[in-house]
Structure formats: structure tokens, C-alpha cells
N, C-alpha and C. Protein backbone atom coordinates (compact mmCIF):
# COMPACT_ATOMS: atom_id res chain seq x y z
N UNK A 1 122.75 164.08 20.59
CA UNK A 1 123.85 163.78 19.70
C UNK A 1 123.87 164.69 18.49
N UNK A 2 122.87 164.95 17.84
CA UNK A 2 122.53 165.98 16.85
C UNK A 2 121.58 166.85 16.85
N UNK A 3 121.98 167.69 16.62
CA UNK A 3 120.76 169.17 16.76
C UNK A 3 119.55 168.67 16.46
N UNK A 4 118.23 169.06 17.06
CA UNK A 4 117.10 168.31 16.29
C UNK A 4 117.09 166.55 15.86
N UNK A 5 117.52 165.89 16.68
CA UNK A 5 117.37 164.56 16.50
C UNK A 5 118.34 164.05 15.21
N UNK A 6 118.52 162.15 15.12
CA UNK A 6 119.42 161.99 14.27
C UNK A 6 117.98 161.62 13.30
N UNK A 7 118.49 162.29 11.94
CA UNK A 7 117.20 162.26 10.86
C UNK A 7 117.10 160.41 10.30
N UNK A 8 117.56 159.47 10.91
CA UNK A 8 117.51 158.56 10.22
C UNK A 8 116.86 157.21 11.49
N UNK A 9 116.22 156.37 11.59
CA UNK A 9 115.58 155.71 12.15
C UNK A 9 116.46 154.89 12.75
N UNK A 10 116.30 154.89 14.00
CA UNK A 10 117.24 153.81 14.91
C UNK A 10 116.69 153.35 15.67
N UNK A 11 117.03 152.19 16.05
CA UNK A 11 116.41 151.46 17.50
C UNK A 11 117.71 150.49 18.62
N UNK A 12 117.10 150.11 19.62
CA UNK A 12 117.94 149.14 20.31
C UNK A 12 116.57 147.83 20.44
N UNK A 13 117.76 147.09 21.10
CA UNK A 13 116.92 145.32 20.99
C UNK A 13 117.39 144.61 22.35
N UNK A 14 116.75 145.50 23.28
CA UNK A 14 117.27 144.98 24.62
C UNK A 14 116.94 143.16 24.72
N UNK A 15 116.04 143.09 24.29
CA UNK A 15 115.96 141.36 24.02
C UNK A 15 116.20 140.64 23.37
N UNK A 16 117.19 140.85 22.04
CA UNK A 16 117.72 139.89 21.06
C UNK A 16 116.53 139.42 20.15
N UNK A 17 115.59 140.04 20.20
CA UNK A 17 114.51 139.70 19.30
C UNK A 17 115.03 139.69 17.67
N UNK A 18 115.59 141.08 17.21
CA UNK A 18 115.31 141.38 16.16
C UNK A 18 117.19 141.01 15.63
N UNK A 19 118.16 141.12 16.71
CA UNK A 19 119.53 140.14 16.36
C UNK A 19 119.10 138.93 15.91
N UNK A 20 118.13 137.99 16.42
CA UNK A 20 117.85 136.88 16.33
C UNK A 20 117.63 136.70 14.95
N UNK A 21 116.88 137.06 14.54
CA UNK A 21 116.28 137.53 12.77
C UNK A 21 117.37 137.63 12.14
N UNK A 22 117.92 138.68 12.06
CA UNK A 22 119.25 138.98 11.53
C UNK A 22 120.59 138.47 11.74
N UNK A 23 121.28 137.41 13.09
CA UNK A 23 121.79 136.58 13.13
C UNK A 23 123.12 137.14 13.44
N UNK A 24 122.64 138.13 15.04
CA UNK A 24 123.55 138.73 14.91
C UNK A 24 123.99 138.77 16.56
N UNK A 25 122.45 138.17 17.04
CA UNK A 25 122.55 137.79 18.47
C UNK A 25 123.55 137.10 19.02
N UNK A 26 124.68 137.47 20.61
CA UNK A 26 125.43 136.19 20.71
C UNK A 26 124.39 136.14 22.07
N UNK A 27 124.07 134.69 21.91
CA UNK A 27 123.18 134.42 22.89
C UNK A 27 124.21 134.43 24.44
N UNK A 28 125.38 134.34 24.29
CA UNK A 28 125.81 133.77 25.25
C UNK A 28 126.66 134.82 26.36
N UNK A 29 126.37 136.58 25.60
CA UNK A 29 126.52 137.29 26.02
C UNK A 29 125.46 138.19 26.19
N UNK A 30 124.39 137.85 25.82
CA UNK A 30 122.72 138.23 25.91
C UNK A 30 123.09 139.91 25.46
N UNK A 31 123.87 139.79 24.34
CA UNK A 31 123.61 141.28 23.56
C UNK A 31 123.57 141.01 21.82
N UNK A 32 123.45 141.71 21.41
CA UNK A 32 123.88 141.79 19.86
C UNK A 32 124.76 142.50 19.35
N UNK A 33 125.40 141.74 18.26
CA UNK A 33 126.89 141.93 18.09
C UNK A 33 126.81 143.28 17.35
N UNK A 34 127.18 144.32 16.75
CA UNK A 34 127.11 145.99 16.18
C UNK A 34 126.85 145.33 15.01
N UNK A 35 125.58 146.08 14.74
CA UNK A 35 125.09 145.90 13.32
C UNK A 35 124.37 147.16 12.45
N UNK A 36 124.89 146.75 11.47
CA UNK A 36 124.07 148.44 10.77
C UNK A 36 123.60 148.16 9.46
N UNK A 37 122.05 148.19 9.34
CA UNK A 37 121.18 147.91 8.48
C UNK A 37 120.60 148.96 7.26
N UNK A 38 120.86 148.95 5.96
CA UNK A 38 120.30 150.43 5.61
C UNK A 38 119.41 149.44 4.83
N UNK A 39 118.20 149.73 5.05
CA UNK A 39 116.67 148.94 4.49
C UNK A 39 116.06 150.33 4.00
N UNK A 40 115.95 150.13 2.59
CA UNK A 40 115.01 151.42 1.81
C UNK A 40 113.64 151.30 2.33
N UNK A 41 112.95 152.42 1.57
CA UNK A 41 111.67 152.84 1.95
C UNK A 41 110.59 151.24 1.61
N UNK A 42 111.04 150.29 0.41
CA UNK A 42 110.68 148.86 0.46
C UNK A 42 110.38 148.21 1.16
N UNK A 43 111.34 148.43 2.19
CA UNK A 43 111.96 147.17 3.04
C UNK A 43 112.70 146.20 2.90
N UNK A 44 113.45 146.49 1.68
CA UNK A 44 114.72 145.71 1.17
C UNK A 44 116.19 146.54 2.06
N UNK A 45 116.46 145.30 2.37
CA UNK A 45 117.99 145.54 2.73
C UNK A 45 118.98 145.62 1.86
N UNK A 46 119.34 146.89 1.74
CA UNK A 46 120.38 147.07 0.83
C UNK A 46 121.90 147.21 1.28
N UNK A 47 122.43 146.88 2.81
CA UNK A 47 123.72 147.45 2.64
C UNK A 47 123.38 146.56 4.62
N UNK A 48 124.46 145.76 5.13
CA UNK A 48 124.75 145.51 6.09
C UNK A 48 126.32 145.54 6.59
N UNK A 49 126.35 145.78 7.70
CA UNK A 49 127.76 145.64 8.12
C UNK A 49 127.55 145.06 9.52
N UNK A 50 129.12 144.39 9.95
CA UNK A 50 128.51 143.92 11.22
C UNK A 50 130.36 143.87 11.83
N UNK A 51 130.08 144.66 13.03
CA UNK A 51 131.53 144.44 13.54
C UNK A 51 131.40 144.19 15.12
N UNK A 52 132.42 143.57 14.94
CA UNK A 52 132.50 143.44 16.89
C UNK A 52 133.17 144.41 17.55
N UNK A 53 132.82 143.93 18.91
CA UNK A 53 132.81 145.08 19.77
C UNK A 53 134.19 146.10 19.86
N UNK A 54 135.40 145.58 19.51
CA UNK A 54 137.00 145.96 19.74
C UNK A 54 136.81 146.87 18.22
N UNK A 55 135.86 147.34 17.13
CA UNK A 55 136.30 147.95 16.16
C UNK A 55 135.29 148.89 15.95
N UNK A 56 135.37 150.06 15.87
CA UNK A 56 134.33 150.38 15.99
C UNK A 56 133.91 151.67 14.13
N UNK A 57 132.48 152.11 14.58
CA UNK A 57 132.28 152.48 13.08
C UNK A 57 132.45 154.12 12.80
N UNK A 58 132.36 154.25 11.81
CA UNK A 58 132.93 155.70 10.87
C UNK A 58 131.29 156.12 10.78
N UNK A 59 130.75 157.14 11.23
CA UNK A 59 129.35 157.45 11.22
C UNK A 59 129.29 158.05 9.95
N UNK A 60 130.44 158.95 9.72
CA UNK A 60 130.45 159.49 8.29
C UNK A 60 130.60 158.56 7.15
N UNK A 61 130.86 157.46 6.87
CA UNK A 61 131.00 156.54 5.76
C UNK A 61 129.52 156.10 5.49
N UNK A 62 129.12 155.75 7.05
CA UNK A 62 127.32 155.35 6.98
C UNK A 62 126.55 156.50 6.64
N UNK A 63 126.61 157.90 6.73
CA UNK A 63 125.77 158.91 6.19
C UNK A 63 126.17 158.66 4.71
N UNK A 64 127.40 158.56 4.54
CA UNK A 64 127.84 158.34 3.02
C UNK A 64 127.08 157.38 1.96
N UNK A 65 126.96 156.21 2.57
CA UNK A 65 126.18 155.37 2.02
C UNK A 65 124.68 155.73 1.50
N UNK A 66 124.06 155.98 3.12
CA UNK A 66 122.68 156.74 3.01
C UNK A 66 122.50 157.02 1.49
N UNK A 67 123.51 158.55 1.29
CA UNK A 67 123.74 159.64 0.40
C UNK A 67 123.35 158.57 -0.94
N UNK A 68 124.43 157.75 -1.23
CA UNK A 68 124.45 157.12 -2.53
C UNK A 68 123.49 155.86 -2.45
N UNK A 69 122.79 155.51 -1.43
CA UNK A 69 121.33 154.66 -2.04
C UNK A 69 120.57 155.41 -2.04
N UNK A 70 120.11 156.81 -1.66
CA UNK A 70 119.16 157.92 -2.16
C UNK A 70 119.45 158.51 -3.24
N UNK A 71 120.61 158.59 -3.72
CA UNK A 71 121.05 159.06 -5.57
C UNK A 71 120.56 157.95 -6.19
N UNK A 72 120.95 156.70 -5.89
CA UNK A 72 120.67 155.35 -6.91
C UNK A 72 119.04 155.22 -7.03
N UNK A 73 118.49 155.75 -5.83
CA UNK A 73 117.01 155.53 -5.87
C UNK A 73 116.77 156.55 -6.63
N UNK A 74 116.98 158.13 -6.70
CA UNK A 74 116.28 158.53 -7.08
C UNK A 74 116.32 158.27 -8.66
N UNK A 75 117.85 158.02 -9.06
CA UNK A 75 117.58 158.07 -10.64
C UNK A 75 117.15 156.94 -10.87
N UNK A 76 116.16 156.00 -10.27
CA UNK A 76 115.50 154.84 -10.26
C UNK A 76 116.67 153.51 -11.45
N UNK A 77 118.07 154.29 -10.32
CA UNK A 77 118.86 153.00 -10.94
C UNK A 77 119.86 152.99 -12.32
N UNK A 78 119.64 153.85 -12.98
CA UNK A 78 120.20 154.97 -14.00
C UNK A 78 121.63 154.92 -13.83
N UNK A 79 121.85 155.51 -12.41
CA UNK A 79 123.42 155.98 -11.83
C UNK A 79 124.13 155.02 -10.67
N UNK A 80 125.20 154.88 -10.90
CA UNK A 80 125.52 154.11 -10.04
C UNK A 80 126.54 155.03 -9.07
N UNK A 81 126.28 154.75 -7.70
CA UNK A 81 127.84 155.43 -7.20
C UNK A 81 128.59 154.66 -6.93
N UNK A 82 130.19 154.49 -7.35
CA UNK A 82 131.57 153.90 -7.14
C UNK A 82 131.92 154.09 -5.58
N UNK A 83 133.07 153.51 -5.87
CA UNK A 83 133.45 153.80 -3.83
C UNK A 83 134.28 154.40 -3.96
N UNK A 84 133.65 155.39 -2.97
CA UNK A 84 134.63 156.65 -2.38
C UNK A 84 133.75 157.62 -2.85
N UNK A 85 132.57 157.23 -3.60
CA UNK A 85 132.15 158.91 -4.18
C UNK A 85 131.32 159.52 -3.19
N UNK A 86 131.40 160.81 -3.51
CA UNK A 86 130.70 161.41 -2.52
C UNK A 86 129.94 162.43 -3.10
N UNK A 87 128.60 162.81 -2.21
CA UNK A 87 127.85 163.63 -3.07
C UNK A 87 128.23 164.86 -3.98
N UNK A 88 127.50 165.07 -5.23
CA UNK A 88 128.75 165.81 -6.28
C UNK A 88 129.37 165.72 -7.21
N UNK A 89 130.03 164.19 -6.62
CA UNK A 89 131.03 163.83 -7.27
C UNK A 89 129.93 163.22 -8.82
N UNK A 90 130.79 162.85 -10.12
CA UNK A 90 130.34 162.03 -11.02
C UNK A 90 129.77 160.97 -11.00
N UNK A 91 128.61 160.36 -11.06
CA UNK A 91 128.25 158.77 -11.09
C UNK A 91 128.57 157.99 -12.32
N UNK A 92 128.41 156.93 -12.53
CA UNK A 92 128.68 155.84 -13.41
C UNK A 92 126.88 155.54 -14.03
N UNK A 93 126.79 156.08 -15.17
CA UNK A 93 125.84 155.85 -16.26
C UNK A 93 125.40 153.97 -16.55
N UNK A 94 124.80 153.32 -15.98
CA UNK A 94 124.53 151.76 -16.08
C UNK A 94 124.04 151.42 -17.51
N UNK A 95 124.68 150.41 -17.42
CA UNK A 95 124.48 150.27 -19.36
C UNK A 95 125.24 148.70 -19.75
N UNK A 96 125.13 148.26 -20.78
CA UNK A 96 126.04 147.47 -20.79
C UNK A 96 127.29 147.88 -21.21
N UNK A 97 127.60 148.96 -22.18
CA UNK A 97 128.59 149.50 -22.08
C UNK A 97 129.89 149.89 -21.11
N UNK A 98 129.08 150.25 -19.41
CA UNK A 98 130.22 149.97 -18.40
C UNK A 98 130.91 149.00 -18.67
N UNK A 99 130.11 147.61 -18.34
CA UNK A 99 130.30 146.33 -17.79
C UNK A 99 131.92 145.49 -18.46
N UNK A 100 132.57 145.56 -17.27
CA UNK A 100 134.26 145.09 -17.89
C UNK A 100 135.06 146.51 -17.95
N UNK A 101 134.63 147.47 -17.46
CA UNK A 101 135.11 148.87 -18.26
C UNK A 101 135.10 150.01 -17.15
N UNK A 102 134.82 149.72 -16.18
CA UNK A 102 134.62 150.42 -14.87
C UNK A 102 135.46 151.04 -14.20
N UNK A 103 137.21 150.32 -14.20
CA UNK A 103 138.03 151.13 -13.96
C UNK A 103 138.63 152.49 -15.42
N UNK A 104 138.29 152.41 -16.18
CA UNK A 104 138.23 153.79 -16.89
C UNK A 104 137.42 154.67 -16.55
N UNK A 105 136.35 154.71 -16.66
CA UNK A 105 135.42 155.01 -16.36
C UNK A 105 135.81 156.11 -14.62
N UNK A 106 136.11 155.18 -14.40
CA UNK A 106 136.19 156.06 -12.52
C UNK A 106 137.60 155.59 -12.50
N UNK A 107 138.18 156.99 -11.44
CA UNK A 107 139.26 157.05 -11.36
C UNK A 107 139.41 157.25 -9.61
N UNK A 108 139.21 156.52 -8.91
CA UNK A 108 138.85 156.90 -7.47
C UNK A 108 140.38 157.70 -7.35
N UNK A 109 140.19 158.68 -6.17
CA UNK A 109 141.09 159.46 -5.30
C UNK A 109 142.08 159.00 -4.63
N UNK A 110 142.17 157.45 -4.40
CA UNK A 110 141.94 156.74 -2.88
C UNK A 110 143.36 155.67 -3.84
């Protein structure tokens, strides 16, 4: 699928083990429903989505994400990214000063 492997950790759950956990298993079709987990280097889950089978996902929105919980990590929380931003783009400085004030602040594209 990608040159040199996809750089980000994936698995399947041919047995509903790990749907089960996450609550995502339909038992009654003995699969699990599309789920996409971004769990930091912690093991905190930071970002889930879950769609059924008739809709399917934007791989580029999920690299996107990636992108902006590895900015938020690195400035250990400092920066925030808005939606729609993309690497590059300006982040949002965390403060109490944002707070109530966010649409000035960012002016999405979108």
C-alpha cells in the first residue's frame, strides 16, 4: 500500500477480542464495526472514530490528525491545532486568554 510499509501501527482482530474492549464488536455479524484509534506513545486514547460499513474513511484527514497530536505533543501542550489546520499552518497559543475568543483568533478556510 505504501512504499516501505505504512509508518504507523495497525492491526486486525479476527476474533473480536480487542472490538470487545472497545465496544465496537457486532457480535451478530462476528466482525467489528470500522474503527480508528490514535493512542499516543502513553497509551492514552486521544482521538476515536467509528463508522459503519456503507461510509467509508479519508486516510488523509487520519494522517492529518496524527500530524496535529504530534505538534500538541511536542510543544508539550503549549499549541493547540484548530480544525482544518494543517501542518505549517498557525497554531492557537493555550492560555486563558484564548478561552471565549477562539473564533478571532482562527479564521478557518473552510
Amino acid at each position: 500500500m505504501v512504499d516501505g510499509g505504512f509508518p504507523f501501527p495497525m492491526l486486525s482482530d479476527a476474533g473480536g477480542r480487542i472490538g470487545s474492549v472497545y465496544g465496537i464488536y457486532d457480535e451478530a455479524g462476528g466482525i467489528d464495526v470500522r474503527g480508528r484509534y490514535i493512542i499516543d506513545p502513553d497509551g492514552i486514547v486521544q482521538a476515536i472514530e467509528i463508522l459503519t460499513p456503507p461510509v467509508g474513511r479519508k486516510v488523509t484527514e487520519s494522517i492529518r490528525q496524527l500530524q496535529a497530536f504530534q505538534h500538541v505533543r511536542e510543544t508539550k501542550g503549549a499549541e493547540a491545532c484548530p480544525a482544518s489546520w494543517e501542518p505549517g499552518q498557525p497554531t492557537l497559543k493555550v492560555g486563558p486568554d484564548l478561552v471565549g475568543k477562539v473564533w478571532k483568533v482562527w479564521k478557518s478556510e473552510e
